[in-house]
C-alpha atoms as a PDB file:
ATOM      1  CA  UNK A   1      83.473  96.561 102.415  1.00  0.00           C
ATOM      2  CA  UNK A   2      87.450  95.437 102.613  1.00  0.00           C
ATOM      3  CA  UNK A   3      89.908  97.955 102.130  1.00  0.00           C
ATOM      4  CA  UNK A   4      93.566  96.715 101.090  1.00  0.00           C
ATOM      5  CA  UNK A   5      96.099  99.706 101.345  1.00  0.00           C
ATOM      6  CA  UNK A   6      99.525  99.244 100.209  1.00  0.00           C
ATOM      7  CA  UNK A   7     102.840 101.834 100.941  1.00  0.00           C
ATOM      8  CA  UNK A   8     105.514 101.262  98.780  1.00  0.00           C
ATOM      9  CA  UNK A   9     109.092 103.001  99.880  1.00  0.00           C
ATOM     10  CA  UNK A  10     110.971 102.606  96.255  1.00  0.00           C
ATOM     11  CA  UNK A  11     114.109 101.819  95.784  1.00  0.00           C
ATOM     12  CA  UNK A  12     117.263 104.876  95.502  1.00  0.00           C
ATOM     13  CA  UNK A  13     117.300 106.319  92.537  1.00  0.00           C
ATOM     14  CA  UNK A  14     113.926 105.192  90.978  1.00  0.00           C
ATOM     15  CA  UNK A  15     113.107 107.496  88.432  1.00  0.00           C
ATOM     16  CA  UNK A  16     110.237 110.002  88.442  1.00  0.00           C
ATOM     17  CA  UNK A  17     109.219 108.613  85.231  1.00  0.00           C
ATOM     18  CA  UNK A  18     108.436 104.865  86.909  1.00  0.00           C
ATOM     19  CA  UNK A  19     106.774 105.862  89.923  1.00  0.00           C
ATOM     20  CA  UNK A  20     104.469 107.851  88.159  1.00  0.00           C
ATOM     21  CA  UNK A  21     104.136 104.483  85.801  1.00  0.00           C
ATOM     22  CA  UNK A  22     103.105 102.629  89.070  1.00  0.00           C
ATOM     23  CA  UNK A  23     100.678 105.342  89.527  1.00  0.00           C
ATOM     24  CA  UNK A  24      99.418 105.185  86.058  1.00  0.00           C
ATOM     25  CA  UNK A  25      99.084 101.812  86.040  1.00  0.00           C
ATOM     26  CA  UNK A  26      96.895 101.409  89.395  1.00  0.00           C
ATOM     27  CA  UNK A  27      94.341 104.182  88.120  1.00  0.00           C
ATOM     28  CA  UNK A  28      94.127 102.719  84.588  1.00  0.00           C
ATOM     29  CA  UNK A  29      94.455  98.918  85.443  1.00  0.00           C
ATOM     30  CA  UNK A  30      93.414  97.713  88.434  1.00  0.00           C
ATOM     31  CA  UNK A  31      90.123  99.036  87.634  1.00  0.00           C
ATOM     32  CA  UNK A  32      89.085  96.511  84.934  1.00  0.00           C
ATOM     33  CA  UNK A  33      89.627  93.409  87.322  1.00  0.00           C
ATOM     34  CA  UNK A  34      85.924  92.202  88.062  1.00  0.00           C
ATOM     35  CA  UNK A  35      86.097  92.768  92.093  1.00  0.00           C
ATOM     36  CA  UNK A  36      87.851  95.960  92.508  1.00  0.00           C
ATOM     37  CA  UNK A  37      85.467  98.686  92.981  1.00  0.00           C
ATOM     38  CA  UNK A  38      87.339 101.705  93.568  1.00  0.00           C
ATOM     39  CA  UNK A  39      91.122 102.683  93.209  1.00  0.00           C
ATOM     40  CA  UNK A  40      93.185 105.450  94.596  1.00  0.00           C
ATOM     41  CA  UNK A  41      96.938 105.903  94.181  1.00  0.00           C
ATOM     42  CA  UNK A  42      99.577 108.577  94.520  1.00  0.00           C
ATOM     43  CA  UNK A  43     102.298 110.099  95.818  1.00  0.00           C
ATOM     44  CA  UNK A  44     102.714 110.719  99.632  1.00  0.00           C
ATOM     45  CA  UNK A  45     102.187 113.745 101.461  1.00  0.00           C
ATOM     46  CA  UNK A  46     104.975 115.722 103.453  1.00  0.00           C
ATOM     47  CA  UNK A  47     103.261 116.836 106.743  1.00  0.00           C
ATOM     48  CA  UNK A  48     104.892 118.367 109.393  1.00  0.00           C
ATOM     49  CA  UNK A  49     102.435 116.462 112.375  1.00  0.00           C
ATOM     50  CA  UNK A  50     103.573 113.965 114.731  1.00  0.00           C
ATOM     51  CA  UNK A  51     101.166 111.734 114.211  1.00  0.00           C
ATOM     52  CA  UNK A  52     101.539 111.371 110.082  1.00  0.00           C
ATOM     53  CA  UNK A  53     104.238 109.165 108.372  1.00  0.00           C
ATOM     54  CA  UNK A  54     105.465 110.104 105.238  1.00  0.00           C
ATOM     55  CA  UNK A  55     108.342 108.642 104.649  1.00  0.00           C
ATOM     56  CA  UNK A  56     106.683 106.408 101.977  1.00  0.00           C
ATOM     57  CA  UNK A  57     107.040 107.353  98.488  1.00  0.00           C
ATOM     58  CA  UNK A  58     103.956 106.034  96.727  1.00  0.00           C
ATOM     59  CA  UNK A  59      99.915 104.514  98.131  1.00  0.00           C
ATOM     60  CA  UNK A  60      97.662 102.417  96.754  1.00  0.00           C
ATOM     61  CA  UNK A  61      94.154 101.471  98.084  1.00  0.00           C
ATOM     62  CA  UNK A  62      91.530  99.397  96.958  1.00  0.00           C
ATOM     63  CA  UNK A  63      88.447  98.631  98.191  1.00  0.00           C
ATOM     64  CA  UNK A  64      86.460  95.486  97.819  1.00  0.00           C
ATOM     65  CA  UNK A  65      82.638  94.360  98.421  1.00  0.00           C
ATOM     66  CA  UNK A  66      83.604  91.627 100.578  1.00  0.00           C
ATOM     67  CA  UNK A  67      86.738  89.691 101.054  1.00  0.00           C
ATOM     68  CA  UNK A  68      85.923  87.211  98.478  1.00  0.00           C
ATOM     69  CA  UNK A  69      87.042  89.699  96.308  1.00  0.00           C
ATOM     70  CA  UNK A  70      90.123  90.840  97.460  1.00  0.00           C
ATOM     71  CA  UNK A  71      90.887  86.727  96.988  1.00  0.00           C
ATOM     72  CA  UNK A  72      89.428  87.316  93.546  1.00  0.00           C
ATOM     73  CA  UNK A  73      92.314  90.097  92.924  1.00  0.00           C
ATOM     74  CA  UNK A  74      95.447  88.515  94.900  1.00  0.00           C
ATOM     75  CA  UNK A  75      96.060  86.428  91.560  1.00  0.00           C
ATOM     76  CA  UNK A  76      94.406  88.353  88.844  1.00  0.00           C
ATOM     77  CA  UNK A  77      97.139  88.399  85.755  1.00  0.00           C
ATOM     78  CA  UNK A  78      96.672  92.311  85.959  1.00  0.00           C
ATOM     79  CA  UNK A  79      97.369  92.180  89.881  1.00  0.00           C
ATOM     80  CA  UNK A  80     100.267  90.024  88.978  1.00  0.00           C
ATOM     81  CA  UNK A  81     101.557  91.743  86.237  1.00  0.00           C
ATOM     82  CA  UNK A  82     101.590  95.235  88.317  1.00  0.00           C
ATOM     83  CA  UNK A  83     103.593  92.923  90.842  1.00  0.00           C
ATOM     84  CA  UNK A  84     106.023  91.663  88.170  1.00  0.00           C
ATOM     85  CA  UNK A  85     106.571  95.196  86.368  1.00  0.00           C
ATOM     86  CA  UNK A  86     107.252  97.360  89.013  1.00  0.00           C
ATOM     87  CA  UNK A  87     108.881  95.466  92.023  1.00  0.00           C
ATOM     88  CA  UNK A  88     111.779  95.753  91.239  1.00  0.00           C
ATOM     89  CA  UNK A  89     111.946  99.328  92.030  1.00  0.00           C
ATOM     90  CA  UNK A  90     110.707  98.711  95.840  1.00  0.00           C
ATOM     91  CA  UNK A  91     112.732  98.744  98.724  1.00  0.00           C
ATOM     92  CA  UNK A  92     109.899  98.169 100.942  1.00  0.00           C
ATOM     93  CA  UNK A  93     106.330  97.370 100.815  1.00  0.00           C
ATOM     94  CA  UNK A  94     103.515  97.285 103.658  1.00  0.00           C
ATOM     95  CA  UNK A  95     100.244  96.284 103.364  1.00  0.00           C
ATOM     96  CA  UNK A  96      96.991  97.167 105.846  1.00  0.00           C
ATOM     97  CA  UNK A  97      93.718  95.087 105.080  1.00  0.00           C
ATOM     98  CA  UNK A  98      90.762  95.832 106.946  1.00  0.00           C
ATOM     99  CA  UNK A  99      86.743  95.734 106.704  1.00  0.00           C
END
């Protein structure tokens, strides 16, 4: 299994309305490319432990069989596409890969 987990801080003033596009879009999307086996994305969670950072507004993980796929997805057109949509409205992005 590889996991790829993205946190995206967005920009001031993004609307509601777009980050719940990004959201949209990951769920609906991502989905159909060939590698990608299971999506989750959402809003973050306000917690008031130490050990939990919340200060980013949206995640996204996706998990792969192997790495070959996360290659597979890097330059999918609908990867690509979410890039070119939406990142515009990010101030920040950070991205854990493991497996």
């Amino acid at each position: 299994m590889f996991v790829h987990v993205v946190l995206f801080w967005c920009k001031p003033g993004t609307p509601e309305t777009v980050k719940q596009a990004i959201v949209d879009y990951a769920h609906k999307q991502m989905p159909t490319i060939p590698s990608v086996r299971h999506v989750w994305a959402g809003r973050s969670v306000a917690s008031a432990r130490d050990v939990v950072d919340s200060s980013y507004d949206l995640g996204l993980c996706v998990i792969f069989d192997n790495q070959a796929g996360h290659d597979v997805y890097q330059p999918h057109d609908i990867h690509q596409n979410f890039i070119k949509l939406f990142s515009s409205h990010w101030a920040k992005v950070r991205v854990f890969d493991y497996k």
